[in-house]
C-alpha atoms as a PDB file:
ATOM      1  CA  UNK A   1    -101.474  21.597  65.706  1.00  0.00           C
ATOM      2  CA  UNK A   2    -102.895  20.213  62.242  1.00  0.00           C
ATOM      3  CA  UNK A   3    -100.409  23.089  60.777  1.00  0.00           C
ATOM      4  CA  UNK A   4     -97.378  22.686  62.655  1.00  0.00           C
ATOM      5  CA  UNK A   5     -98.091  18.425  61.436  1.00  0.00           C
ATOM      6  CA  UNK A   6     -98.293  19.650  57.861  1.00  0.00           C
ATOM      7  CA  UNK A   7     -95.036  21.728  58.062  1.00  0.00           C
ATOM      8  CA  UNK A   8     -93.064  18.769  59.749  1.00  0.00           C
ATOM      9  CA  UNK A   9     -94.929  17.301  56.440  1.00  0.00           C
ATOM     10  CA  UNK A  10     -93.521  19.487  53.814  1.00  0.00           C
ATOM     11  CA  UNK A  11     -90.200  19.558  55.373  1.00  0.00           C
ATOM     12  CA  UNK A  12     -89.384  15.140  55.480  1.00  0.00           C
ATOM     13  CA  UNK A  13     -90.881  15.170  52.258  1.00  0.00           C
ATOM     14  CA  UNK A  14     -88.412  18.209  50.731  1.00  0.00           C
ATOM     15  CA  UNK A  15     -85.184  16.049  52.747  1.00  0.00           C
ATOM     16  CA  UNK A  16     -86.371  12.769  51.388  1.00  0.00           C
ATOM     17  CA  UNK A  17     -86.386  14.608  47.847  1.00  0.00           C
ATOM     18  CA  UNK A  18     -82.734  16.436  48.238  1.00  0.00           C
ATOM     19  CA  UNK A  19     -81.710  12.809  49.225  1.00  0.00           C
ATOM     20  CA  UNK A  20     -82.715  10.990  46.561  1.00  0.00           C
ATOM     21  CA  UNK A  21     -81.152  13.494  44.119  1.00  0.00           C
ATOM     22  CA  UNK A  22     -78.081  12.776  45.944  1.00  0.00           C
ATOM     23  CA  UNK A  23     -79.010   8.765  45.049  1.00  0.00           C
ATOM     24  CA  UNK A  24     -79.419   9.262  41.685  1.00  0.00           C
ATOM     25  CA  UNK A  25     -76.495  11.629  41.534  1.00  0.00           C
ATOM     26  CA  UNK A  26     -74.048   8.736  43.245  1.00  0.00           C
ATOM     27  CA  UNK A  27     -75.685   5.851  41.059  1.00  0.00           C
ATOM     28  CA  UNK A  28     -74.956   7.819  38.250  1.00  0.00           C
ATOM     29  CA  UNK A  29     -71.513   7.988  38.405  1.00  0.00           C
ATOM     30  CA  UNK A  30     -68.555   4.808  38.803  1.00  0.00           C
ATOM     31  CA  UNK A  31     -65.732   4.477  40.299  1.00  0.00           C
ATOM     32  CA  UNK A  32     -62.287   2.319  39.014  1.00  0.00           C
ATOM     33  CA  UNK A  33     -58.954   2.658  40.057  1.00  0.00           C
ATOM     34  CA  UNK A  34     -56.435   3.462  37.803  1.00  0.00           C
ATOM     35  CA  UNK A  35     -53.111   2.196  37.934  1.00  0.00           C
ATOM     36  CA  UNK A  36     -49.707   3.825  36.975  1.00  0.00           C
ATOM     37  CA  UNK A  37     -45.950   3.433  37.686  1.00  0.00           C
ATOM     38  CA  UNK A  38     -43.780   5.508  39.837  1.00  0.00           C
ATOM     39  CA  UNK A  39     -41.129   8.246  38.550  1.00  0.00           C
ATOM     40  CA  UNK A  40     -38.470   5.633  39.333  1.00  0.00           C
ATOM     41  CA  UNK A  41     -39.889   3.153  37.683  1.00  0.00           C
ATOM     42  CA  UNK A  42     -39.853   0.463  41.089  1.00  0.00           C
ATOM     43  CA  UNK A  43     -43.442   0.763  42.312  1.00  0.00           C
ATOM     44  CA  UNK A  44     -47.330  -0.173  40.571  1.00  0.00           C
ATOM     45  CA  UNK A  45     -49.861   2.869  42.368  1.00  0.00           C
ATOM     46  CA  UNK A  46     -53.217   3.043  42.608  1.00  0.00           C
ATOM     47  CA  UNK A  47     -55.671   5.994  42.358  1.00  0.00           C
ATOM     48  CA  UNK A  48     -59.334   6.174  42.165  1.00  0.00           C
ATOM     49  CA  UNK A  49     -61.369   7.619  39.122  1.00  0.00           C
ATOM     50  CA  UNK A  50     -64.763   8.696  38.878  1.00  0.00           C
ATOM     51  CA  UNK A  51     -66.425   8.376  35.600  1.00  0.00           C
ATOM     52  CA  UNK A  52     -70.360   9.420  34.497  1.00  0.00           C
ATOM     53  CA  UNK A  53     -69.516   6.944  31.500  1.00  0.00           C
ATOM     54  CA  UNK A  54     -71.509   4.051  31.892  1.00  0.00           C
ATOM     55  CA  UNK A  55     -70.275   0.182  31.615  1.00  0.00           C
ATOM     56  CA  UNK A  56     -72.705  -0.197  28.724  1.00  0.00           C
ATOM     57  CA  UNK A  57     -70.867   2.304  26.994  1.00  0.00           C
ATOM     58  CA  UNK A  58     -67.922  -0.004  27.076  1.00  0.00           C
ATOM     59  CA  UNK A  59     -66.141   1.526  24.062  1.00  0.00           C
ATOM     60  CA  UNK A  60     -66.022   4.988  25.950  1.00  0.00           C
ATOM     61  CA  UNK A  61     -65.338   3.477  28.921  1.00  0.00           C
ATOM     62  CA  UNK A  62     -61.904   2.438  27.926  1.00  0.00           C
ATOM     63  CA  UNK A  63     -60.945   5.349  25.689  1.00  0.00           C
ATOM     64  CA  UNK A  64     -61.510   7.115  28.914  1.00  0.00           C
ATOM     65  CA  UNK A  65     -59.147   5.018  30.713  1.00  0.00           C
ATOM     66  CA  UNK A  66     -57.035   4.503  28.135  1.00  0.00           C
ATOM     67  CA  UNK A  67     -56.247   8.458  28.036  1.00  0.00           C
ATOM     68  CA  UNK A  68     -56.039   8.565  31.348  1.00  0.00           C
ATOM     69  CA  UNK A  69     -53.186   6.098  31.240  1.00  0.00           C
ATOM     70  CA  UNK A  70     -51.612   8.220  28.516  1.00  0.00           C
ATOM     71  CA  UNK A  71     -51.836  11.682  29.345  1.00  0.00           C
ATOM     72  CA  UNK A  72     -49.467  12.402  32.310  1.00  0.00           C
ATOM     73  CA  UNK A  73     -48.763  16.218  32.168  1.00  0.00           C
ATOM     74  CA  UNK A  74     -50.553  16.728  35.418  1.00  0.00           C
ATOM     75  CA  UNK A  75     -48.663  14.493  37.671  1.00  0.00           C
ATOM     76  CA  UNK A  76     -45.518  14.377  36.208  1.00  0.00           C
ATOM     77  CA  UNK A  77     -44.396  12.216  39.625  1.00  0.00           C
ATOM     78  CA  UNK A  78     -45.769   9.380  37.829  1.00  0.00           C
ATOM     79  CA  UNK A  79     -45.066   7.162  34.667  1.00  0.00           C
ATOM     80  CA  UNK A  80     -47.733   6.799  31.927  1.00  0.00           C
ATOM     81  CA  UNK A  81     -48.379   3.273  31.307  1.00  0.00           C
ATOM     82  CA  UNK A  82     -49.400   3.891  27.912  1.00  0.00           C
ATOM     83  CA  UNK A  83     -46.829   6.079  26.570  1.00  0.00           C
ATOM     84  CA  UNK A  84     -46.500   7.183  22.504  1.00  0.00           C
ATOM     85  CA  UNK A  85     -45.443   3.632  21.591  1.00  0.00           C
ATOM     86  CA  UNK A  86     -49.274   2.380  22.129  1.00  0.00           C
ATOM     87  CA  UNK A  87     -50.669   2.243  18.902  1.00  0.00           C
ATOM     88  CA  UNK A  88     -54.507   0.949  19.581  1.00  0.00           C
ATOM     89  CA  UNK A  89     -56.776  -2.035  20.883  1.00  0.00           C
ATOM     90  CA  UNK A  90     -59.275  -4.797  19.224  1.00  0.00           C
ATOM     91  CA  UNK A  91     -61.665  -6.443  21.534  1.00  0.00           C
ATOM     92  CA  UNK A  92     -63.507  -9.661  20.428  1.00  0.00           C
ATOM     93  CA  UNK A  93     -65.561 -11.442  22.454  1.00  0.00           C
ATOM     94  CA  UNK A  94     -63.644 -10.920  25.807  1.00  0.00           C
ATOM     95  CA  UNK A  95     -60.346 -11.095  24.896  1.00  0.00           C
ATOM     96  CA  UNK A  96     -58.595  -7.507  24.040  1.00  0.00           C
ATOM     97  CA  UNK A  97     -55.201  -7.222  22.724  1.00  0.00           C
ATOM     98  CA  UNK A  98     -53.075  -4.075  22.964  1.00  0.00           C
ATOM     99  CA  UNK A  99     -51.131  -3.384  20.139  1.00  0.00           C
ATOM    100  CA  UNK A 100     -47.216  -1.355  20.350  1.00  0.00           C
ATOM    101  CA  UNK A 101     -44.789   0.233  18.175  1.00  0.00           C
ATOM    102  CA  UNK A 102     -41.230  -1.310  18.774  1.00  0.00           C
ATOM    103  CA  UNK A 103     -39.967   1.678  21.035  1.00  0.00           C
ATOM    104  CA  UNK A 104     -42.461  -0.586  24.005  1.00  0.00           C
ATOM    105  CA  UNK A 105     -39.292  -3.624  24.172  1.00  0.00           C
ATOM    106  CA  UNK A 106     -36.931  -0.861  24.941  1.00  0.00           C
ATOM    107  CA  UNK A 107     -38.111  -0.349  28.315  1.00  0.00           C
ATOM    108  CA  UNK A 108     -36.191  -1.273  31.130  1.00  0.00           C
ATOM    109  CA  UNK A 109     -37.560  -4.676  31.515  1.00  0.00           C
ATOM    110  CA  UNK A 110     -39.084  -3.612  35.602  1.00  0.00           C
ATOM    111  CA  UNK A 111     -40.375  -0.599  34.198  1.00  0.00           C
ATOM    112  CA  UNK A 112     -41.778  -2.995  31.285  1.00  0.00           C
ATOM    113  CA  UNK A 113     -43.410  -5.466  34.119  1.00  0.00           C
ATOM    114  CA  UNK A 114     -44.689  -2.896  36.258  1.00  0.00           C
ATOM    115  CA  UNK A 115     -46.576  -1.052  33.087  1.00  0.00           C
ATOM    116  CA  UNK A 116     -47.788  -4.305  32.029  1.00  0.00           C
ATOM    117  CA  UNK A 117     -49.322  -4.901  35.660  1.00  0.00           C
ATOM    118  CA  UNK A 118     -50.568  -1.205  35.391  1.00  0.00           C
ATOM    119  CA  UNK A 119     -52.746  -1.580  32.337  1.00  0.00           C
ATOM    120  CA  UNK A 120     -53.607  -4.899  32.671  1.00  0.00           C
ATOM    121  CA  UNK A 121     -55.149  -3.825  35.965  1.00  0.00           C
ATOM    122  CA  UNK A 122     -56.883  -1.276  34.557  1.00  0.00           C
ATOM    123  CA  UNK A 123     -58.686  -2.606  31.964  1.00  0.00           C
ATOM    124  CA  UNK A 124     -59.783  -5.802  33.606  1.00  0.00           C
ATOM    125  CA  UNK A 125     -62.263  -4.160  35.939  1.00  0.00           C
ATOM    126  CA  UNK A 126     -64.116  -3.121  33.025  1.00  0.00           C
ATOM    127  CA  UNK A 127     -67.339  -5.596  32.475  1.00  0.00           C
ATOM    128  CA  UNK A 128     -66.633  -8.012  29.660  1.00  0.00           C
ATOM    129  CA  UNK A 129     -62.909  -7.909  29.303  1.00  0.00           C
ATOM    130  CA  UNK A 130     -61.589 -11.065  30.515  1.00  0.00           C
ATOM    131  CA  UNK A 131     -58.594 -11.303  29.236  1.00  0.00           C
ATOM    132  CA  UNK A 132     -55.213  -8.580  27.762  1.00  0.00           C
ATOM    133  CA  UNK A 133     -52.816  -9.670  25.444  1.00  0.00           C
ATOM    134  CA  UNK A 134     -49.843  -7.642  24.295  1.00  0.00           C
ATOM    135  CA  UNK A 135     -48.467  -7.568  20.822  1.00  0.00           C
ATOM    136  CA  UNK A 136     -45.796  -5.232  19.050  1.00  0.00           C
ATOM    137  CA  UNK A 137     -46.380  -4.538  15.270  1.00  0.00           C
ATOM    138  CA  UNK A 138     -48.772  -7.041  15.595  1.00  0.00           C
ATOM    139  CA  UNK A 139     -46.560 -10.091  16.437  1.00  0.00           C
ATOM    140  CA  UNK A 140     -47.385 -11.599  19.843  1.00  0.00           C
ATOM    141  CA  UNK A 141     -45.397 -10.061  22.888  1.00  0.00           C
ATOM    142  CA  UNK A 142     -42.237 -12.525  24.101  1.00  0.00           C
ATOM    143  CA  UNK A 143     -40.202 -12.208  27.121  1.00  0.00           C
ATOM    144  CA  UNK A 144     -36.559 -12.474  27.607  1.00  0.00           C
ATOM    145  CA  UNK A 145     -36.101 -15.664  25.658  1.00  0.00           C
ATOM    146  CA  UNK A 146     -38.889 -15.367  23.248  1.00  0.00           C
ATOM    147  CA  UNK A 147     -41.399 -17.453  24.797  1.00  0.00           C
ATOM    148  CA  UNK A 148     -44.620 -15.771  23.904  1.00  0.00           C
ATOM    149  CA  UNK A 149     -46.105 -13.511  27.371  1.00  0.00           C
ATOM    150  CA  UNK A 150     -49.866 -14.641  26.381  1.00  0.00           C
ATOM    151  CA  UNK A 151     -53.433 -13.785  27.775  1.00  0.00           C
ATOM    152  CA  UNK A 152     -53.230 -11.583  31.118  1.00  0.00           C
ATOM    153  CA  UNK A 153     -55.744 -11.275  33.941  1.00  0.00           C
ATOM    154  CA  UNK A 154     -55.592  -9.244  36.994  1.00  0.00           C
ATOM    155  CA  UNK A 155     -54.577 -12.326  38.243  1.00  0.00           C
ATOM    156  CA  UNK A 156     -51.663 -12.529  36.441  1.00  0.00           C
ATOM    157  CA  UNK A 157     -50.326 -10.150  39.008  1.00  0.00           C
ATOM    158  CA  UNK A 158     -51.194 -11.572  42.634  1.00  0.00           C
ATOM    159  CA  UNK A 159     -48.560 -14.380  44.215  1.00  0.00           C
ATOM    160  CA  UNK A 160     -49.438 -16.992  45.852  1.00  0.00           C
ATOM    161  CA  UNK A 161     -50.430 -16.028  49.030  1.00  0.00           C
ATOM    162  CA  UNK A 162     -52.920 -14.192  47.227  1.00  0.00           C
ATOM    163  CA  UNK A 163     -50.924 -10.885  47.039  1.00  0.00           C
ATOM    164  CA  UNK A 164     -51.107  -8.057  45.010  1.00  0.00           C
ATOM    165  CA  UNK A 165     -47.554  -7.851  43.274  1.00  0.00           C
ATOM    166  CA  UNK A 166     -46.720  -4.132  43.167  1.00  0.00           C
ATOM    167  CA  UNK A 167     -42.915  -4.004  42.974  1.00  0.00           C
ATOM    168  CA  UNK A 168     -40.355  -6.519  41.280  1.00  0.00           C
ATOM    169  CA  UNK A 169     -36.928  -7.062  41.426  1.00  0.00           C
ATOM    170  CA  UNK A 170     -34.039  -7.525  39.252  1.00  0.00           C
ATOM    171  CA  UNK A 171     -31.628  -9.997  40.593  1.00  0.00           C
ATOM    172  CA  UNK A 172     -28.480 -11.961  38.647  1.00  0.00           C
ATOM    173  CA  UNK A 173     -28.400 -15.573  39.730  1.00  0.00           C
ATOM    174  CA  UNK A 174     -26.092 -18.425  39.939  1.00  0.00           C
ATOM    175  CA  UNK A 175     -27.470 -21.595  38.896  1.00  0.00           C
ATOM    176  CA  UNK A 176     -26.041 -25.374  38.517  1.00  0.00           C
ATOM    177  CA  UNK A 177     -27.489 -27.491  35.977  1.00  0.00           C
ATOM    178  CA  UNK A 178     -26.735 -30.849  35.065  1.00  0.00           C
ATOM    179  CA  UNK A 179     -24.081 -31.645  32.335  1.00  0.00           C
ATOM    180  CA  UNK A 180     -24.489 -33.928  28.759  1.00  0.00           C
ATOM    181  CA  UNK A 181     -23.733 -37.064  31.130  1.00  0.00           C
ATOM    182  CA  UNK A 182     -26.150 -36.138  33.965  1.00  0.00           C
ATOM    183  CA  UNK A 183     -23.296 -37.113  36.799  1.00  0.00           C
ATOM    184  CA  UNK A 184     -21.810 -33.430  36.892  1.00  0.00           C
ATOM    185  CA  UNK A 185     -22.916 -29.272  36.736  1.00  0.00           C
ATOM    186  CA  UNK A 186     -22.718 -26.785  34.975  1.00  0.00           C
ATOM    187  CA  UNK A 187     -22.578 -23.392  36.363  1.00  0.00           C
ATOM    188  CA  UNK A 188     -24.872 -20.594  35.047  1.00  0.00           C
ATOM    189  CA  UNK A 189     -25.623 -17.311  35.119  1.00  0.00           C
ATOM    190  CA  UNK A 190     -29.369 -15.846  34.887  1.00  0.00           C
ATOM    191  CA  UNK A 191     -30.483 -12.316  35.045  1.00  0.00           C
ATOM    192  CA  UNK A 192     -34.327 -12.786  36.445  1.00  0.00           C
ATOM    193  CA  UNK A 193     -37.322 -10.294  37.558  1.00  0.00           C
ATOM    194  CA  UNK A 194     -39.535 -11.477  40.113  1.00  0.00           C
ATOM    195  CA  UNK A 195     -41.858  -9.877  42.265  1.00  0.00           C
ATOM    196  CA  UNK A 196     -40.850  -8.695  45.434  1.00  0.00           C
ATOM    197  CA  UNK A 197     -43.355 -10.651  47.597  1.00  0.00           C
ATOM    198  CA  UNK A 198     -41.340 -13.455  47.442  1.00  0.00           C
ATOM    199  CA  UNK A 199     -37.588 -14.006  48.674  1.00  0.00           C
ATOM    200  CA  UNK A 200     -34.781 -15.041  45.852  1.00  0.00           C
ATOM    201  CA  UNK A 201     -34.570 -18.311  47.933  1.00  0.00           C
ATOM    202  CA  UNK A 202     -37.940 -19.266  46.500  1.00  0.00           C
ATOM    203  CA  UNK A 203     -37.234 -17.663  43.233  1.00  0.00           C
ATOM    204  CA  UNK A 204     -33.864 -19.644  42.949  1.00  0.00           C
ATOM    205  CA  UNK A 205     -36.072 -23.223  43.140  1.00  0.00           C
ATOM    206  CA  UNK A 206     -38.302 -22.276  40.507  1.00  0.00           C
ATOM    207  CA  UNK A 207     -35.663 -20.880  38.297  1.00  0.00           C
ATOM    208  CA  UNK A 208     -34.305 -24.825  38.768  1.00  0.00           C
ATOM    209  CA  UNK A 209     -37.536 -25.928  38.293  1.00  0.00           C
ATOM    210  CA  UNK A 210     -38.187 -24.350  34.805  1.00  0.00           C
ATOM    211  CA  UNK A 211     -34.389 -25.676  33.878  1.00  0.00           C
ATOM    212  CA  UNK A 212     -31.902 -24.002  31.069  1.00  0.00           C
ATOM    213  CA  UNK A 213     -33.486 -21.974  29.196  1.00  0.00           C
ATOM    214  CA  UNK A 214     -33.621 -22.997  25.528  1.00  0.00           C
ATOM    215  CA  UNK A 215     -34.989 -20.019  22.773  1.00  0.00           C
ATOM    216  CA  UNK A 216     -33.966 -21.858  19.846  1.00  0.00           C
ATOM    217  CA  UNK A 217     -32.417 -18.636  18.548  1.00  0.00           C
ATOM    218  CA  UNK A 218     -28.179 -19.185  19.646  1.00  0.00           C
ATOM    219  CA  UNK A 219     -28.877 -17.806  23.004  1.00  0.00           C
ATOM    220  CA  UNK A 220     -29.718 -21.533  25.038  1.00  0.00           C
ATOM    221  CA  UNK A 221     -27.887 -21.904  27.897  1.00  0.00           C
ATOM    222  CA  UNK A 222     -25.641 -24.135  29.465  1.00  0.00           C
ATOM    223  CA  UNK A 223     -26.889 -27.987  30.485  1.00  0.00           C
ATOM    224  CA  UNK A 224     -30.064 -29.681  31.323  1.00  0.00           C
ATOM    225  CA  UNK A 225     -32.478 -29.828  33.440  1.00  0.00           C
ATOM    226  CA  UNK A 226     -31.842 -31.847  36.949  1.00  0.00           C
ATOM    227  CA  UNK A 227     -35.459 -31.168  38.563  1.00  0.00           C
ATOM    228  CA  UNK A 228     -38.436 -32.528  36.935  1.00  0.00           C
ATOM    229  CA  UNK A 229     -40.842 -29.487  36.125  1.00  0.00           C
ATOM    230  CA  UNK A 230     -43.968 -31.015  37.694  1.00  0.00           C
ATOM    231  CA  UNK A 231     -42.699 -30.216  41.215  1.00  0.00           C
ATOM    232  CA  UNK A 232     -44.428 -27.862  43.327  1.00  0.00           C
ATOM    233  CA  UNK A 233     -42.689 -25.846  45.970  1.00  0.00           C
ATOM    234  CA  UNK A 234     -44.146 -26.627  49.381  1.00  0.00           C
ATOM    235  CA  UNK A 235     -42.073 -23.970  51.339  1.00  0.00           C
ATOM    236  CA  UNK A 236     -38.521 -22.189  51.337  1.00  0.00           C
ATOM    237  CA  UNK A 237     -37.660 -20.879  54.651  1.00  0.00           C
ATOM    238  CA  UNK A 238     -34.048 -19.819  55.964  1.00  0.00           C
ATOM    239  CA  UNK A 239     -33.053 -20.039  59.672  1.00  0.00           C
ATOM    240  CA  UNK A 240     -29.482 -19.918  61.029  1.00  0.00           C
ATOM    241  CA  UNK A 241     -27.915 -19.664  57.711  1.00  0.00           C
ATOM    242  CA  UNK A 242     -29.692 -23.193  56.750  1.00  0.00           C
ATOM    243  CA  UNK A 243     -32.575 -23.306  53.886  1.00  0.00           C
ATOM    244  CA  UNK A 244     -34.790 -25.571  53.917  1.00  0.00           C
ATOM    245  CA  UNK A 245     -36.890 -26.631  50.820  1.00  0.00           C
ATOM    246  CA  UNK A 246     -40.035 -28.542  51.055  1.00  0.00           C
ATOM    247  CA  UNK A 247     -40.730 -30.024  47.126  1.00  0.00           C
ATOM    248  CA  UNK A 248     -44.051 -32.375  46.395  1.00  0.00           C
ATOM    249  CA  UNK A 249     -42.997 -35.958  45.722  1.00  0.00           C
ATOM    250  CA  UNK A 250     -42.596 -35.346  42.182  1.00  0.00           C
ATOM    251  CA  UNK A 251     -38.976 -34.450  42.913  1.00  0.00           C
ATOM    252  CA  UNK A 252     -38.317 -38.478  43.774  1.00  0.00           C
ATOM    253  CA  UNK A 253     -38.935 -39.088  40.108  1.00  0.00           C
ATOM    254  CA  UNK A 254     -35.621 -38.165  37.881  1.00  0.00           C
ATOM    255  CA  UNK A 255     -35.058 -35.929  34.730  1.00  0.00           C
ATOM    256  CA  UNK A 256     -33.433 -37.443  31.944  1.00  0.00           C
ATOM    257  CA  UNK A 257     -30.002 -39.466  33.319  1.00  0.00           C
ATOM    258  CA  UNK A 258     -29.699 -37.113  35.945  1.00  0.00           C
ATOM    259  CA  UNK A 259     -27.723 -38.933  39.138  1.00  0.00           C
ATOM    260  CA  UNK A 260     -29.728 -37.991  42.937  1.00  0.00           C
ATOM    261  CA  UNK A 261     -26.229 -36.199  43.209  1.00  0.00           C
ATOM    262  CA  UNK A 262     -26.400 -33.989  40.543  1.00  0.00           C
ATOM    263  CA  UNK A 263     -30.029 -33.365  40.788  1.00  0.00           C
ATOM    264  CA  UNK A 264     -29.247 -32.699  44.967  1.00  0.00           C
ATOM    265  CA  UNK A 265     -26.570 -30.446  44.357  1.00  0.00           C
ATOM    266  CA  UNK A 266     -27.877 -28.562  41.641  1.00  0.00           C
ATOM    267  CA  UNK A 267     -30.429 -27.138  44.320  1.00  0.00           C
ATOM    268  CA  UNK A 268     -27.942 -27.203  47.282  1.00  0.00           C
ATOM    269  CA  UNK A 269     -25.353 -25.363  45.030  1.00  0.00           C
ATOM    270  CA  UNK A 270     -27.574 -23.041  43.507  1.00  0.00           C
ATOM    271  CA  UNK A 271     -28.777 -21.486  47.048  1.00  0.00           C
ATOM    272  CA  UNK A 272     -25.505 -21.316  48.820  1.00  0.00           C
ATOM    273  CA  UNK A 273     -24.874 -19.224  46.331  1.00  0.00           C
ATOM    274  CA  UNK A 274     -26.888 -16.628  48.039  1.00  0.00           C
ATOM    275  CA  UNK A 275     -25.890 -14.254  51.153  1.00  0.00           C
ATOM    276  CA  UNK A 276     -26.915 -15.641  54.292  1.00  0.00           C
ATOM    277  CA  UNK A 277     -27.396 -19.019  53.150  1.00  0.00           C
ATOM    278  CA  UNK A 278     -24.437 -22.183  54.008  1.00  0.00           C
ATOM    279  CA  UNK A 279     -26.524 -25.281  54.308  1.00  0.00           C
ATOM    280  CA  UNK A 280     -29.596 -26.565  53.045  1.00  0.00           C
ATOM    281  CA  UNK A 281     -32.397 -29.816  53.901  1.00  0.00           C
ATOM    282  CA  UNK A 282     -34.284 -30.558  51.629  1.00  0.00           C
ATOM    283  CA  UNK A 283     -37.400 -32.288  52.253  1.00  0.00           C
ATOM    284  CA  UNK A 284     -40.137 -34.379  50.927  1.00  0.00           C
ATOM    285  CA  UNK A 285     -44.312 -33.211  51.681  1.00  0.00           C
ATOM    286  CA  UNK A 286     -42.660 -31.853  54.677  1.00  0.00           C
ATOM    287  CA  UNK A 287     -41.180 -35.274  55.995  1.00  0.00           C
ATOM    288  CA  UNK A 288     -37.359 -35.567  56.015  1.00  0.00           C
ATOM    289  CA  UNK A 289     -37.066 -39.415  56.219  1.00  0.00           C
ATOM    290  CA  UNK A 290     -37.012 -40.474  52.878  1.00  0.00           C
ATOM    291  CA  UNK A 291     -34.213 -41.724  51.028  1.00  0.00           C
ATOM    292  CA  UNK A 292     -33.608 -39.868  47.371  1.00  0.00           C
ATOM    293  CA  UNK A 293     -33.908 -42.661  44.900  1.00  0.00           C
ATOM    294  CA  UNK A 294     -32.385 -45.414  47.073  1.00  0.00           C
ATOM    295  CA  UNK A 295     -28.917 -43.677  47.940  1.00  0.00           C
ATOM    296  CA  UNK A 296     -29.075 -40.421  49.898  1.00  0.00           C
ATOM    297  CA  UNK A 297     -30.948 -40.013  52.812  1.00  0.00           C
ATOM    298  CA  UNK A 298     -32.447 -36.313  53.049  1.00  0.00           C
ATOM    299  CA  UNK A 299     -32.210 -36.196  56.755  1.00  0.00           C
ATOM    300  CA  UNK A 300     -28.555 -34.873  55.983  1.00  0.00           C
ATOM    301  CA  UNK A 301     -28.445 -31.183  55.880  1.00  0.00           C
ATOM    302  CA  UNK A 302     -26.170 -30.432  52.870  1.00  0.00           C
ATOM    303  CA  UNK A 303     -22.976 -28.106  52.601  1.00  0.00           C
ATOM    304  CA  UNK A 304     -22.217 -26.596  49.076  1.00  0.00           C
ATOM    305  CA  UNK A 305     -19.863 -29.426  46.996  1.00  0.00           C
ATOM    306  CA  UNK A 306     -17.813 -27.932  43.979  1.00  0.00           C
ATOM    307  CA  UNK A 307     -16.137 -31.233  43.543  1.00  0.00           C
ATOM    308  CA  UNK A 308     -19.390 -31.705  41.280  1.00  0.00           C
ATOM    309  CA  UNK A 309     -19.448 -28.405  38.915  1.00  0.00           C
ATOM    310  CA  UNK A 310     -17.533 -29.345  35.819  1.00  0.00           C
END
C-alpha cells in the first residue's frame, strides 16, 4: 500500500513539474497583433505574433515588429505597411515619430490611411509608446490641404461608437457654402476619405461643420463657413427618403453674417445631394419646436432650394 502511495507520489509530482515547464514556457513568450493592409489596398487585418522578446527590451521589441511590417515576401496577399520609403524611428519619452522618404505621399491616399492605421496599431501596444507621429524628410506629415496629421493613438482609429475603423472610403461630395454677403451659396466640390463605419450622410454634416477649406497655398475653396464649428452632431438618420439631423444648440448661434437661410440650406442642399435622400428636418437636442434665430420654424421638413446657390 505504502508503495503503490509513493508511486501515485512520484507520478503528481513529475505532472506538476512538466506543467510548470509549460508555465514558464507560456510566460516566457508575448503575444501582439500585427496589423497590415490588404492586396487591394481597401481593408486594415489583423494577425497574431508571438515574440520571446521581452517588453523591457523595448528597442528589440519594435525592430521586431517593425520588420515584420516590412518584410512581406511570405504573404504576398498582403501590403507591407512599412514599405522601402520608411527610413527609421526616434522615441523620446513616449512619443515616437516615424520618419519617410517622399515616395510615402504617393500612395493612394486609402492605401495611405489604412497603412497609417496599420502601424500606428502596431506600435501602440508596445509598453511606453503613447503616442506616433509621421514625418517625411523630417518635416511633419500634412493631409490633403496641408494641415499638419499630428500625434496618433490607437485611438485615432476607433469612431464613435467605439469602433474599430478598418476600411475607409473615398467619396466626391457636393457641398453649399455661404457666399462674401452671407445671404446666398456657393456650390463646392470635395473629394473626402472617411471611414466606412459611418454613412456619407453623417460625413456630409461634418464636412459643413469644418467649413471651406482654406491651405493658404492657392488651393482655398469657394465661400465661408455657414455652421459654427462648435456643433456636435447628435444623430443623422434617413427614413423614407427624409434625413433628419439632430445638431447641439450651438447651431442657434450664427457664423459670421450668415442669414438662418443660408446657414439652413447649406445643410439641406448639401444632403439632397445624395442618392436616396429628398427632404431633410433638422432638429435641435432632439426637439423640433424651436424657431432658427427668430424666423424659421424647424418643424418644417425642408425640400432642396436652388433659388439660393449663386
Amino acid at each position: 500500500m505504502r508503495k503503490r502511495i509513493m508511486i501515485c507520489f512520484l507520478i503528481l509530482l513529475f505532472v506538476t513539474g512538466l506543467s510548470a515547464c509549460g508555465r514558464e514556457k507560456e510566460e516566457g513568450s508575448y503575444s501582439y497583433q500585427i496589423y497590415y493592409v490588404n492586396k487591394d489596398g481597401t481593408r486594415v487585418v489583423g494577425e497574431e505574433y508571438v515574440t520571446n522578446t521581452s517588453a523591457e527590451d523595448k528597442d528589440g521589441l519594435l525592430q521586431e515588429l517593425i520588420g515584420q511590417m516590412t518584410d512581406m515576401s511570405d504573404r504576398p496577399e498582403l501590403l507591407p505597411p512599412l514599405s522601402d520609403s520608411f527610413q527609421g524611428y526616434t522615441l523620446i519619452e513616449g512619443q515616437m515619430n516615424l520618419d519617410f522618404q517622399e515616395s510615402y505621399v504617393k500612395q493612394e491616399p486609402i492605401v495611405e490611411v489604412l497603412t497609417r492605421a496599420a502601424v500606428v496599431r502596431t506600435l501602440t501596444q508596445v509598453n511606453g509608446i503613447d503616442t506616433i507621429t509621421f514625418s517625411v524628410q523630417g518635416e511633419a506629415l500634412t493631409d490633403a490641404i496641408g494641415v499638419p496629421v499630428g500625434a496618433m493613438t490607437a485611438d485615432s482609429f476607433i469612431d464613435n461608437a467605439g469602433t474599430e475603423i478598418n476600411a475607409y472610403v473615398d467619396a466626391e461630395l457636393r457641398l453649399y457654402f455661404a457666399n462674401a454677403e452671407g445671404d446666398a451659396l456657393v456650390e463646392v466640390s470635395r473629394n473626402v476619405i472617411y471611414n466606412s463605419n459611418i454613412s456619407m450622410e453623417q460625413q456630409v454634416v461634418e464636412e459643413l461643420i469644418k467649413g471651406p477649406k482654406k491651405d493658404g497655398k492657392g488651393e482655398d475653396e469657394a465661400g465661408y463657413p455657414t455652421v459654427n464649428p462648435a456643433v456636435t452632431i447628435l444623430g443623422v438618420t434617413t427614413r423614407d427618403r427624409v434625413c433628419y439631423v439632430n445638431l447641439s444648440e450651438e447651431f442657434l448661434t450664427p457664423v459670421y453674417n450668415v442669414t438662418s437661410q443660408a446657414a439652413l440650406y447649406s445643410i439641406v442642399n448639401s444632403l439632397v445631394e445624395l442618392p436616396g435622400i429628398n427632404k431633410v428636418q433638422i432638429s435641435i437636442d432632439g426637439d423640433t419646436n424651436v424657431t432658427f434665430r427668430d424666423s424659421v420654424s424647424l418643424t418644417t421638413v425642408f425640400e432642396r432650394n436652388l433659388d439660393i446657390v449663386k
